[in-house]
PDB file of N, CA and C in Angstrom:
ATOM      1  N   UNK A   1      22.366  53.437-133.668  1.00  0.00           N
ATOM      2  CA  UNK A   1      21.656  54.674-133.884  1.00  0.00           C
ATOM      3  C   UNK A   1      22.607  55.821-134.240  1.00  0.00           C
ATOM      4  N   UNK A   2      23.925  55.639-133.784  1.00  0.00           N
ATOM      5  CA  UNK A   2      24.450  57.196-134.201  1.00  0.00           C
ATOM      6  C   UNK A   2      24.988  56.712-135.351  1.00  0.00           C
ATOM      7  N   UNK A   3      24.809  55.769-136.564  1.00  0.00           N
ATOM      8  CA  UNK A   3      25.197  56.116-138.240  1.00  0.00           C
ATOM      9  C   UNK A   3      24.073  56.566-138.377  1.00  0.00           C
ATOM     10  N   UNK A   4      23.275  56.562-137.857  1.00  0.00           N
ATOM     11  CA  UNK A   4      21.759  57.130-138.297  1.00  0.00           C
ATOM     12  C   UNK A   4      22.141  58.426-138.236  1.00  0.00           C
ATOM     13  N   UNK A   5      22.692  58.879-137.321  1.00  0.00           N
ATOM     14  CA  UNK A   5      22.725  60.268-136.733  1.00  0.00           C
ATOM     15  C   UNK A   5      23.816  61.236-138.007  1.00  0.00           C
ATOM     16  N   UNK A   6      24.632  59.699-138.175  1.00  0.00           N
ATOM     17  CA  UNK A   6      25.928  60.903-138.881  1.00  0.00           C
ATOM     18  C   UNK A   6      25.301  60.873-140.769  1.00  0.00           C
ATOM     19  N   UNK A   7      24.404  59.760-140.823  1.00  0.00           N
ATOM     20  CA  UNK A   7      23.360  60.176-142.183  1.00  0.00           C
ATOM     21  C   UNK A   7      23.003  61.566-142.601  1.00  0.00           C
ATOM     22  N   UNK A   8      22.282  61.692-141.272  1.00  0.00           N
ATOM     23  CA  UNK A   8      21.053  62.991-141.438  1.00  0.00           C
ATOM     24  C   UNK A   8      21.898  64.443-141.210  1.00  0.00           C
ATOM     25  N   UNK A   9      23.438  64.345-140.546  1.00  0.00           N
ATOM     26  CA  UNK A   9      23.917  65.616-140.306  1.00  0.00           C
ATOM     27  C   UNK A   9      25.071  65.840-141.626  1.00  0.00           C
ATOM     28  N   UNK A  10      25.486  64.524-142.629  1.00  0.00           N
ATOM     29  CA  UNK A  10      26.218  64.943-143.601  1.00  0.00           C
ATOM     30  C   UNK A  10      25.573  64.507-144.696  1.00  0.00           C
ATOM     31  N   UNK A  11      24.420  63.860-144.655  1.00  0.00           N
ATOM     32  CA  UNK A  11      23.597  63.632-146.300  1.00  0.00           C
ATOM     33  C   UNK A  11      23.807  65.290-146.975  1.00  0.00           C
ATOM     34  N   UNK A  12      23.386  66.402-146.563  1.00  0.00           N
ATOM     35  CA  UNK A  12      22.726  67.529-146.970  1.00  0.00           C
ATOM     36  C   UNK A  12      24.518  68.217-147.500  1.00  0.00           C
ATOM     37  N   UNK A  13      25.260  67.513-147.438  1.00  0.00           N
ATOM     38  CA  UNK A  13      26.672  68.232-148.038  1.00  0.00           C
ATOM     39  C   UNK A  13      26.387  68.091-149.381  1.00  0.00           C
ATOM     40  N   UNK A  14      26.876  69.393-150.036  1.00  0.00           N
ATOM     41  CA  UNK A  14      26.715  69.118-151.616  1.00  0.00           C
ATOM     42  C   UNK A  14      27.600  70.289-152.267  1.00  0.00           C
ATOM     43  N   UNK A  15      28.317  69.476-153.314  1.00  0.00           N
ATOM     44  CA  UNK A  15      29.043  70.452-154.157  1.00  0.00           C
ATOM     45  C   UNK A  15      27.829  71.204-155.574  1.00  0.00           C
ATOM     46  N   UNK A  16      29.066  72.233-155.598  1.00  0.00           N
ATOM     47  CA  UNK A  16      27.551  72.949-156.023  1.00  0.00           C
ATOM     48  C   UNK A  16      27.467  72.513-157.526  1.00  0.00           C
ATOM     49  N   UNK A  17      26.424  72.776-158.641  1.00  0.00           N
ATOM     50  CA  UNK A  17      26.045  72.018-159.568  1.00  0.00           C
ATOM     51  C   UNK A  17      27.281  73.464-160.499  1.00  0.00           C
ATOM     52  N   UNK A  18      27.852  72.362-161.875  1.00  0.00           N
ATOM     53  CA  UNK A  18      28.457  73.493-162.707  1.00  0.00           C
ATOM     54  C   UNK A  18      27.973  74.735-163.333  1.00  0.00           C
ATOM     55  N   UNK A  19      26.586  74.891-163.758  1.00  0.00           N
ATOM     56  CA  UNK A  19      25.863  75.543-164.244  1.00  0.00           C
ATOM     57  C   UNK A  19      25.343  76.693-163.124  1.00  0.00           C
ATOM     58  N   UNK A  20      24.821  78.314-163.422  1.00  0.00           N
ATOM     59  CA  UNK A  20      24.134  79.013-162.617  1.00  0.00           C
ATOM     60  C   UNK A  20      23.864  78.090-161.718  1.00  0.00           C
ATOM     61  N   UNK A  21      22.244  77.352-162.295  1.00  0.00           N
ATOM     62  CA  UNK A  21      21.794  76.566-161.219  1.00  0.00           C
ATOM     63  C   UNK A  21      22.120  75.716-160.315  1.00  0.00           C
ATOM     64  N   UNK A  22      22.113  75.614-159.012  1.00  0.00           N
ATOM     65  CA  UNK A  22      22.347  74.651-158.177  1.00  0.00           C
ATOM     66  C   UNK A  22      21.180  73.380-157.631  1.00  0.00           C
ATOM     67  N   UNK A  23      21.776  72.400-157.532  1.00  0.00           N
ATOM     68  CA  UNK A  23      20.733  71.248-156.911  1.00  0.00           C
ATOM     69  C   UNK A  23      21.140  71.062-155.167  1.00  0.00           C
ATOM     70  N   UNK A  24      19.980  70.941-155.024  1.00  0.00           N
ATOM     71  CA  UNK A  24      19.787  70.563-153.295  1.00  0.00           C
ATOM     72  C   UNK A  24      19.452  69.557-153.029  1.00  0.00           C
ATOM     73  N   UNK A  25      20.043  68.926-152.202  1.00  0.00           N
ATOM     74  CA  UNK A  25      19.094  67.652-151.044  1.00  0.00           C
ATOM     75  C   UNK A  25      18.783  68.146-149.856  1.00  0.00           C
ATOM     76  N   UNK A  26      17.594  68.284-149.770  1.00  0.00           N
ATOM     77  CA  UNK A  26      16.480  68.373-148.423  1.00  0.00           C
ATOM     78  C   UNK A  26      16.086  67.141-148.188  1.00  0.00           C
ATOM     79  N   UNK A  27      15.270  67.565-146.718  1.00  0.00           N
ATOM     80  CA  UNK A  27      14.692  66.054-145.984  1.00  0.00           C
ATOM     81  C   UNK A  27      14.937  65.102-146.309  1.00  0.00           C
ATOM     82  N   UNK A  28      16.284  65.137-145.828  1.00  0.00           N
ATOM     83  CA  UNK A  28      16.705  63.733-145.465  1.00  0.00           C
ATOM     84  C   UNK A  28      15.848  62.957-144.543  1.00  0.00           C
ATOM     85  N   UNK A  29      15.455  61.711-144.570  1.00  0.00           N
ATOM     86  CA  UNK A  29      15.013  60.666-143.778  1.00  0.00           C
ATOM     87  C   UNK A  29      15.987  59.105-143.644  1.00  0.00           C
ATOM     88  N   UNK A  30      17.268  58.918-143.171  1.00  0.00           N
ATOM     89  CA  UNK A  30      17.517  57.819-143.108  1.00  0.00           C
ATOM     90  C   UNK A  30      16.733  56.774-142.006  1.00  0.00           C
ATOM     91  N   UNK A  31      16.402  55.660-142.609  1.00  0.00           N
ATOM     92  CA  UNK A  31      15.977  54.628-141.417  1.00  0.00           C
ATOM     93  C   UNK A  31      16.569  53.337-141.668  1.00  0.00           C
ATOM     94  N   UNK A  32      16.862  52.377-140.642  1.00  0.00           N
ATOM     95  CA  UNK A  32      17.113  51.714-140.778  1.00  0.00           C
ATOM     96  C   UNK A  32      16.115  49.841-141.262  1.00  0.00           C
ATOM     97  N   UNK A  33      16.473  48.929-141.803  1.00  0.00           N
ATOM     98  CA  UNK A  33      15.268  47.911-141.866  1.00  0.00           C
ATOM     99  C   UNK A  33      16.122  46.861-141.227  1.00  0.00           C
ATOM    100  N   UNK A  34      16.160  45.480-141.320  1.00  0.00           N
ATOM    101  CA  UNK A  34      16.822  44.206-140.937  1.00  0.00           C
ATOM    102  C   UNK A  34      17.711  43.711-141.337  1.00  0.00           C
ATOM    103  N   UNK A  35      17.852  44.400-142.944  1.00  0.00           N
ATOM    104  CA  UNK A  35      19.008  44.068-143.496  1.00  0.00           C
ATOM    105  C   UNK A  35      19.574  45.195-144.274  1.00  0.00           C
ATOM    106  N   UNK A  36      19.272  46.629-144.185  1.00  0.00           N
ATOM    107  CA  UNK A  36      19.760  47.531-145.109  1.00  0.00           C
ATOM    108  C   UNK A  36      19.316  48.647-144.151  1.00  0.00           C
ATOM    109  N   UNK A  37      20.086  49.977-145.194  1.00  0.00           N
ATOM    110  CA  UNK A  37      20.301  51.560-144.167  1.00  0.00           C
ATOM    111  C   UNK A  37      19.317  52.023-145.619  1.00  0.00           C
ATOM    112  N   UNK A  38      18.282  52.608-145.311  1.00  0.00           N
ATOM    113  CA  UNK A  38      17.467  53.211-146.520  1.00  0.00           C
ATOM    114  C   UNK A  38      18.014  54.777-146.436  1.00  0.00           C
ATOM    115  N   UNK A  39      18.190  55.680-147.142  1.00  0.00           N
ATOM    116  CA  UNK A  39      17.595  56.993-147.045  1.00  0.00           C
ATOM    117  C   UNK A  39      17.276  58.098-147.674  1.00  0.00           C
ATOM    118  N   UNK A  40      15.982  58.452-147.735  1.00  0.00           N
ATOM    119  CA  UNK A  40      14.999  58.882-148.729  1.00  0.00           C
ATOM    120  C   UNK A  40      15.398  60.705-148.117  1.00  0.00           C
ATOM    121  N   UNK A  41      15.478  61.424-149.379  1.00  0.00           N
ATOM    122  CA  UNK A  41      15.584  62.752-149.951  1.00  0.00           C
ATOM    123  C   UNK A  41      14.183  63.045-150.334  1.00  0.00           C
ATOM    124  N   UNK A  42      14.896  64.688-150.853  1.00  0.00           N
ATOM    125  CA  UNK A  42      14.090  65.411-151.934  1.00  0.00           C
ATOM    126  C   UNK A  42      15.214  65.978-152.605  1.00  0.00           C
ATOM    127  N   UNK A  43      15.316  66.181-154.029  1.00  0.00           N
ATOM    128  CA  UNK A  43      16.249  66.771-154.964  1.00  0.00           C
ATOM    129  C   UNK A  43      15.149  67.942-155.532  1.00  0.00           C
ATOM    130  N   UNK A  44      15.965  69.117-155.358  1.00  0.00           N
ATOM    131  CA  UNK A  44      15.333  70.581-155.846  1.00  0.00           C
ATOM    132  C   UNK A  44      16.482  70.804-157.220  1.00  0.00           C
ATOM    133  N   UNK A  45      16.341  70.689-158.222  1.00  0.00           N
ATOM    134  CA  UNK A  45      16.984  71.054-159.056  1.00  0.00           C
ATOM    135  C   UNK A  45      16.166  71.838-160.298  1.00  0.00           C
ATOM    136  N   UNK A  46      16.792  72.208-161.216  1.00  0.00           N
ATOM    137  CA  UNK A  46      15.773  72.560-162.526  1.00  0.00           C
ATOM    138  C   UNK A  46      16.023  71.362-163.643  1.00  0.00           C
ATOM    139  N   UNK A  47      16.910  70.631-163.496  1.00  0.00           N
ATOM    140  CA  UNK A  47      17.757  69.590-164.137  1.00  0.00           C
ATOM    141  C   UNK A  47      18.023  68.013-163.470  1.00  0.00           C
ATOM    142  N   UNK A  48      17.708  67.111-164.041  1.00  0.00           N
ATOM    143  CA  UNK A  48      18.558  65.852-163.317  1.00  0.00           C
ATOM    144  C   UNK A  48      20.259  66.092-163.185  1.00  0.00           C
ATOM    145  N   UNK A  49      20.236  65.806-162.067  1.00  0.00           N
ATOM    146  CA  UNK A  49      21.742  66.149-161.535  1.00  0.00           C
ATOM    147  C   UNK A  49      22.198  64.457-161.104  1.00  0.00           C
ATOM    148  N   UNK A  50      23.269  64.175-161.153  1.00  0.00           N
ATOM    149  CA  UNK A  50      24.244  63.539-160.915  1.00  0.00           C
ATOM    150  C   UNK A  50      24.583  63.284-159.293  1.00  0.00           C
ATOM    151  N   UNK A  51      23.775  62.149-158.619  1.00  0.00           N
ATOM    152  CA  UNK A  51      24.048  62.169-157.021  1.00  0.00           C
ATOM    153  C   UNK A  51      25.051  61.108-157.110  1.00  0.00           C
ATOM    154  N   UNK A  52      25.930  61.458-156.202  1.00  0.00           N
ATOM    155  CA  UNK A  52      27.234  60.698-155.709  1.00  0.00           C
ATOM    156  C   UNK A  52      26.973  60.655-154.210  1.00  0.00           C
ATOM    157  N   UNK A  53      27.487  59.408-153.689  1.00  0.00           N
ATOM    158  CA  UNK A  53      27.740  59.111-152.309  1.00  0.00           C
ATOM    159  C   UNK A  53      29.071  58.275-151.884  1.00  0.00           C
ATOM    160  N   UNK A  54      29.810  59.140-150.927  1.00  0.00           N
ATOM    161  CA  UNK A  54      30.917  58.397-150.513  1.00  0.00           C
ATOM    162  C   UNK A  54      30.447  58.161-149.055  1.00  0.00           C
ATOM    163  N   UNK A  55      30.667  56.846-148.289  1.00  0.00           N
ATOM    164  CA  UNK A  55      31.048  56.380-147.028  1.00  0.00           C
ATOM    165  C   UNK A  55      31.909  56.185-146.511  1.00  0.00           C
ATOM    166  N   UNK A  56      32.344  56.996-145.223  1.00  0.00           N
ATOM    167  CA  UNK A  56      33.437  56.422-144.162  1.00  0.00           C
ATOM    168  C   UNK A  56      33.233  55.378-142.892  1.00  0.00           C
ATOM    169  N   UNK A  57      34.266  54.378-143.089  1.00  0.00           N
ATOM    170  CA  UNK A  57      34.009  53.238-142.216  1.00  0.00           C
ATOM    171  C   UNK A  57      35.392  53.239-141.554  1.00  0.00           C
ATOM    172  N   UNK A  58      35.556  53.470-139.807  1.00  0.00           N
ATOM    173  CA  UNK A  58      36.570  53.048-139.119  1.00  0.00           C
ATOM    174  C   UNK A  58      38.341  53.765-140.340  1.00  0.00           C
ATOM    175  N   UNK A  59      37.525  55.365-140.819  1.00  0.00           N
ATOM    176  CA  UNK A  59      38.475  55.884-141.449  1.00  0.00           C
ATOM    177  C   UNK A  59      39.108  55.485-142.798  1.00  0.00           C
ATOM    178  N   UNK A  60      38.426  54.442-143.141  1.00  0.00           N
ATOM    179  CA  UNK A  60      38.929  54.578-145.137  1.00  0.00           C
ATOM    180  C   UNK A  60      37.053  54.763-145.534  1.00  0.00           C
ATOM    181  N   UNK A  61      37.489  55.775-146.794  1.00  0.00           N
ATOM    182  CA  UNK A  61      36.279  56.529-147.064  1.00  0.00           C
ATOM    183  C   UNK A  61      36.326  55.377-148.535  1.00  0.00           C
ATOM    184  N   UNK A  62      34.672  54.900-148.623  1.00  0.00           N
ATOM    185  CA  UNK A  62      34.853  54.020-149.994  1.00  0.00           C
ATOM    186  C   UNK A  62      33.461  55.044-150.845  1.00  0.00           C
ATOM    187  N   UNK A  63      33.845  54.465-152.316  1.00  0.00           N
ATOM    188  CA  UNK A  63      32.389  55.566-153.613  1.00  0.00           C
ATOM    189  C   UNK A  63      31.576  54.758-153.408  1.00  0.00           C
ATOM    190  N   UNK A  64      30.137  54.827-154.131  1.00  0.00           N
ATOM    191  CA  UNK A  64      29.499  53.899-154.248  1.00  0.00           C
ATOM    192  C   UNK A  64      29.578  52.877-155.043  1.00  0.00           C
ATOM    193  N   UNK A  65      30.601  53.046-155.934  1.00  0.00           N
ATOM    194  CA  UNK A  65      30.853  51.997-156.710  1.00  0.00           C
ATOM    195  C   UNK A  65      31.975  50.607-156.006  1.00  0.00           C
ATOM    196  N   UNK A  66      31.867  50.815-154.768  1.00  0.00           N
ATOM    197  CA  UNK A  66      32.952  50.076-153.898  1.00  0.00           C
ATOM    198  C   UNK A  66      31.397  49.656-152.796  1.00  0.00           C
ATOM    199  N   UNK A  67      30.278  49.649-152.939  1.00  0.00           N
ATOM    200  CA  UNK A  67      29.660  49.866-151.823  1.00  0.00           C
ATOM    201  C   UNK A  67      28.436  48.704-152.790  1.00  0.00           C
ATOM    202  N   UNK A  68      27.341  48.280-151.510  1.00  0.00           N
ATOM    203  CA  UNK A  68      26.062  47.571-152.028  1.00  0.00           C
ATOM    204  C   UNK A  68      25.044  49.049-152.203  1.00  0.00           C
ATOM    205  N   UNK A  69      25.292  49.749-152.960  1.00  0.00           N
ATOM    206  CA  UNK A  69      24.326  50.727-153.123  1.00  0.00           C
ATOM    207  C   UNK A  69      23.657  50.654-154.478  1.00  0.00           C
ATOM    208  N   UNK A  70      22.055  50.992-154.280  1.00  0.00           N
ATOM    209  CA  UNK A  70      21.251  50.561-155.453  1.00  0.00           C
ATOM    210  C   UNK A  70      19.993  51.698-154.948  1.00  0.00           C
ATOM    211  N   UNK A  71      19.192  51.975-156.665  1.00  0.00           N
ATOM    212  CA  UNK A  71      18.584  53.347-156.303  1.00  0.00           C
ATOM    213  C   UNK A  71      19.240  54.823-156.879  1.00  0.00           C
ATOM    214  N   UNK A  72      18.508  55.340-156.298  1.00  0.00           N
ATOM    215  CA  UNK A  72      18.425  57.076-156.746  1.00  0.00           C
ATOM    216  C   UNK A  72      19.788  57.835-156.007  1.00  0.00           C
ATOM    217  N   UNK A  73      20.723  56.593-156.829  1.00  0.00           N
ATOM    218  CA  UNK A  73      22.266  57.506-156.490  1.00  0.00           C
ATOM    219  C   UNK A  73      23.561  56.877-157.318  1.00  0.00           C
ATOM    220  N   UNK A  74      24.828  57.900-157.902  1.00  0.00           N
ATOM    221  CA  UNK A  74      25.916  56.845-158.417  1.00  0.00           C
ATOM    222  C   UNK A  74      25.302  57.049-160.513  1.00  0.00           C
ATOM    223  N   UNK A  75      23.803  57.753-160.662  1.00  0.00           N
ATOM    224  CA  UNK A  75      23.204  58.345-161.852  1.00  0.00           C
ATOM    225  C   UNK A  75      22.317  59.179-162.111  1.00  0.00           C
ATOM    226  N   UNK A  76      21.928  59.469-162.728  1.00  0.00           N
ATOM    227  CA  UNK A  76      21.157  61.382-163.243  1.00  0.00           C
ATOM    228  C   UNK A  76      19.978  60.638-162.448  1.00  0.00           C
ATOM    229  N   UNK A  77      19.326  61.503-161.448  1.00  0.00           N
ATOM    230  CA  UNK A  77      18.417  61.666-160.624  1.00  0.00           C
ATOM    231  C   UNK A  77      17.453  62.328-161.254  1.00  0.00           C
ATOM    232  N   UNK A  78      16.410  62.261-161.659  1.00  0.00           N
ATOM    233  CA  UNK A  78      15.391  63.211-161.815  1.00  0.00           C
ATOM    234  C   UNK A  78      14.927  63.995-160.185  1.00  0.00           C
ATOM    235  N   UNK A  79      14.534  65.471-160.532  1.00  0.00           N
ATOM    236  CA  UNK A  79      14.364  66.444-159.138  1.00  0.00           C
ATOM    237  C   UNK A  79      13.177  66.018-158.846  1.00  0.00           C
ATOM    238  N   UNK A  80      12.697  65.976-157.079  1.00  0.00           N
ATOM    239  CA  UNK A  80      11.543  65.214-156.791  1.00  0.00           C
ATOM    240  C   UNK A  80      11.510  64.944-155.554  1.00  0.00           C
ATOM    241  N   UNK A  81      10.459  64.813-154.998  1.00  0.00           N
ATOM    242  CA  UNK A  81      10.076  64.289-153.927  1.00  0.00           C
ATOM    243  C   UNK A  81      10.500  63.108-153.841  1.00  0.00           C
ATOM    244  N   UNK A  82      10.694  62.462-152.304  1.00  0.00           N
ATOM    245  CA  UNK A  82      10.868  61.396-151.604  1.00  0.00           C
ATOM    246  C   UNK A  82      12.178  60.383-152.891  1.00  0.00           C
ATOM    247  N   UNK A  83      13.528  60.853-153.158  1.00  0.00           N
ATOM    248  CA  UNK A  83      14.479  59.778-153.959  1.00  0.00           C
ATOM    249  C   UNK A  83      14.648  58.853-153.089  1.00  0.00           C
ATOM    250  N   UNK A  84      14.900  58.023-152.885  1.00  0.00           N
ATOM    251  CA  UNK A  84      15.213  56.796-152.668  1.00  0.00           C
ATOM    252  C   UNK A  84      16.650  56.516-152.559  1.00  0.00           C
ATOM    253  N   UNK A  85      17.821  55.793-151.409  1.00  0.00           N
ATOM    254  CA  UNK A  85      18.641  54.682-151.897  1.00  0.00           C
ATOM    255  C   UNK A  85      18.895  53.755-151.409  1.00  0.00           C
ATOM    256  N   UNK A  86      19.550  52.640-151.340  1.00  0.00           N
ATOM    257  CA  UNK A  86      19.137  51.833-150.110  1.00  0.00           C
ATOM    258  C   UNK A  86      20.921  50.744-150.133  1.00  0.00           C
ATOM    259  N   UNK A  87      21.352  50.987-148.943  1.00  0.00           N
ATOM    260  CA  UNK A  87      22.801  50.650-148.535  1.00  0.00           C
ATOM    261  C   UNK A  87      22.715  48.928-148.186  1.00  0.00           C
ATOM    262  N   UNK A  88      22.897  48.281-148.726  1.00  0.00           N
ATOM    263  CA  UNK A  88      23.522  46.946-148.332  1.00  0.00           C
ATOM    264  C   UNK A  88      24.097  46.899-147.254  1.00  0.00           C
ATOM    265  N   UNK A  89      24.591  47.313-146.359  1.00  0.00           N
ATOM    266  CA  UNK A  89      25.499  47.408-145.097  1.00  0.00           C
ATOM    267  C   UNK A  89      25.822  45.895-144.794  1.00  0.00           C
ATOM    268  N   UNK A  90      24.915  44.995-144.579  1.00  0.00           N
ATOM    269  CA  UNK A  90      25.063  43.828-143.871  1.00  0.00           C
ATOM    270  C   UNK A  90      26.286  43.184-145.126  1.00  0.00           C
ATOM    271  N   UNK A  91      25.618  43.490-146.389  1.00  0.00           N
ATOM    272  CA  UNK A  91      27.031  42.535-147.384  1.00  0.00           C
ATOM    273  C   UNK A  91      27.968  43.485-147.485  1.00  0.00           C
ATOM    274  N   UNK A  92      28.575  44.525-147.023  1.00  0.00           N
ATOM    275  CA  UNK A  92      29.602  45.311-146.852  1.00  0.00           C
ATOM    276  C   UNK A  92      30.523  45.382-146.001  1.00  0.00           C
ATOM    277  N   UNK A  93      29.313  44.412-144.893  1.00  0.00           N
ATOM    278  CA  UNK A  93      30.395  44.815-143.487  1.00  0.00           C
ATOM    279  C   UNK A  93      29.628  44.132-142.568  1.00  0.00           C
ATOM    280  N   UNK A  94      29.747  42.647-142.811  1.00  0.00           N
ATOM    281  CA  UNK A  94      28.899  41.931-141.940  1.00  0.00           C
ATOM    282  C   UNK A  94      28.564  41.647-140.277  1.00  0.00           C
ATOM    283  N   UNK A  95      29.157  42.711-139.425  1.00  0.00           N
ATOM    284  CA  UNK A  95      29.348  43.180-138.606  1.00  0.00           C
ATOM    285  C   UNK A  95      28.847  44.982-138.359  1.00  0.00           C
ATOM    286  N   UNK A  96      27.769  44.984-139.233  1.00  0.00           N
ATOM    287  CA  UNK A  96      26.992  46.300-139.374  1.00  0.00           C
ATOM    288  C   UNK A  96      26.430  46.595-138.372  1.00  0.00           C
ATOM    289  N   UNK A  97      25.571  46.113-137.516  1.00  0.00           N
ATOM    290  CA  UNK A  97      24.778  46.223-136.365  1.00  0.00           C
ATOM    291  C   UNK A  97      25.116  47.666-135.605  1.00  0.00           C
ATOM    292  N   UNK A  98      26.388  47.241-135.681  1.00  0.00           N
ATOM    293  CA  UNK A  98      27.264  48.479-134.558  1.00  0.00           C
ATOM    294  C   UNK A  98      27.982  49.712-135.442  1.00  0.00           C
ATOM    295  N   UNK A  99      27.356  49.109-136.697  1.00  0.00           N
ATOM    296  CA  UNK A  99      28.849  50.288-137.462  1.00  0.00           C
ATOM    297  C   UNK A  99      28.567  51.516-137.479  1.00  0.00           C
ATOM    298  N   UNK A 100      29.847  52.438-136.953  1.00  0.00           N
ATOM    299  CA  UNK A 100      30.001  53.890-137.296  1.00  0.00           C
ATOM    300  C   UNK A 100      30.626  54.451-138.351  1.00  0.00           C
ATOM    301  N   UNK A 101      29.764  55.240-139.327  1.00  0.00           N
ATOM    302  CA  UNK A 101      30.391  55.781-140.515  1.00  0.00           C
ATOM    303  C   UNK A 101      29.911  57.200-140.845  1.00  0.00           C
ATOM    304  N   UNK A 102      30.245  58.061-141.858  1.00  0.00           N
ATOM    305  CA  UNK A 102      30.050  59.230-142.157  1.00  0.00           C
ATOM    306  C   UNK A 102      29.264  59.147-143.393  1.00  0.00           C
ATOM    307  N   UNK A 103      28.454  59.715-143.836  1.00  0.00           N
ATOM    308  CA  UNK A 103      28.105  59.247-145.534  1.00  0.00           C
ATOM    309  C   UNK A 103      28.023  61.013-145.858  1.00  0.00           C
ATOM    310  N   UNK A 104      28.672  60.964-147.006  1.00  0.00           N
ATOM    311  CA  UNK A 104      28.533  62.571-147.570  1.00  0.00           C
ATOM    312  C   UNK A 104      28.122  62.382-149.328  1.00  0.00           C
ATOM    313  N   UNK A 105      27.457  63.324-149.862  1.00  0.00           N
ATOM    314  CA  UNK A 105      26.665  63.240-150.713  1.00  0.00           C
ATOM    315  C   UNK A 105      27.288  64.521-151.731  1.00  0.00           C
ATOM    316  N   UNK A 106      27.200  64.128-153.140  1.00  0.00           N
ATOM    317  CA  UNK A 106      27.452  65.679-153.735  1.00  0.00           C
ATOM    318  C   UNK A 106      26.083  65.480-154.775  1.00  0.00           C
ATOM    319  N   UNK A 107      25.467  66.445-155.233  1.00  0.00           N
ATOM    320  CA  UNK A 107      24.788  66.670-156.593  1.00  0.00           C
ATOM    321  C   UNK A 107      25.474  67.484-157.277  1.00  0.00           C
ATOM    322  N   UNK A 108      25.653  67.066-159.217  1.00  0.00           N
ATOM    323  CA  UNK A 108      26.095  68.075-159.530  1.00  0.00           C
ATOM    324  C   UNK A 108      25.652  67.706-161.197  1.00  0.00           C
ATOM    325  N   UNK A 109      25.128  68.836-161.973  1.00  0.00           N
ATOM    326  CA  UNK A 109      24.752  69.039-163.151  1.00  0.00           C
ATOM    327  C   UNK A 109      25.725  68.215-164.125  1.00  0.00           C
ATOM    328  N   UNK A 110      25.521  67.727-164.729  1.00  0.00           N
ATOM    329  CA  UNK A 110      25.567  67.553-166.007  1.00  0.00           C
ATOM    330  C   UNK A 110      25.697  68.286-167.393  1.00  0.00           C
ATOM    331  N   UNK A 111      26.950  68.412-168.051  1.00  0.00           N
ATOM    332  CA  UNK A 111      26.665  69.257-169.117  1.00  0.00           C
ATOM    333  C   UNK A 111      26.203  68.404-170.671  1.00  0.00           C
TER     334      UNK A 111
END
């Protein structure tokens, strides 16, 4: 339960978008299922923005391109209710059950 915890208190980190406008992630909802860490957003933007996610595990931080991540992250997001992504954990770290990690998030415009 506490990667759950460290989901919902660093999902909402975000660098700010290049343009005037900035994009947000609100309501966060991470939950967990039997074999994966889901966790569903909202993106406030005026623009599809660019979501990135890095994870820390036992102190080396990996991108998502090092990660089982699939979904509404890692490419241009359209802004919207309930995005979607959903973490592989178990083929990452087959010893997930217990794992403690950090996940931090950026959105950022596109020129």
């Amino acid at each position: 339960m506490k990667n759950i915890l460290a989901i919902l208190s660093l999902l909402s980190a975000l660098v700010p978008a290049l343009s005037a406008s900035a994009a947000e992630i609100i309501n966060v909802s991470p939950f967990r299922t039997d074999q994966n860490i889901v966790v569903e957003y909202d993106l406030v933007s005026d623009v599809p923005v660019m979501v990135n996610v890095n994870i820390s595990v036992l102190g080396v931080t990996y991108n998502q391109n090092q990660l089982s991540l699939e979904g509404d992250v890692g490419k241009l997001v359209q802004p919207g209710k309930t995005r979607r992504f959903t973490w592989d954990a178990k083929q990452d770290f087959p010893t997930w059950q217990g794992l403690e990690f950090t996940l931090r998030s950026s959105a950022q415009q596109l020129r």
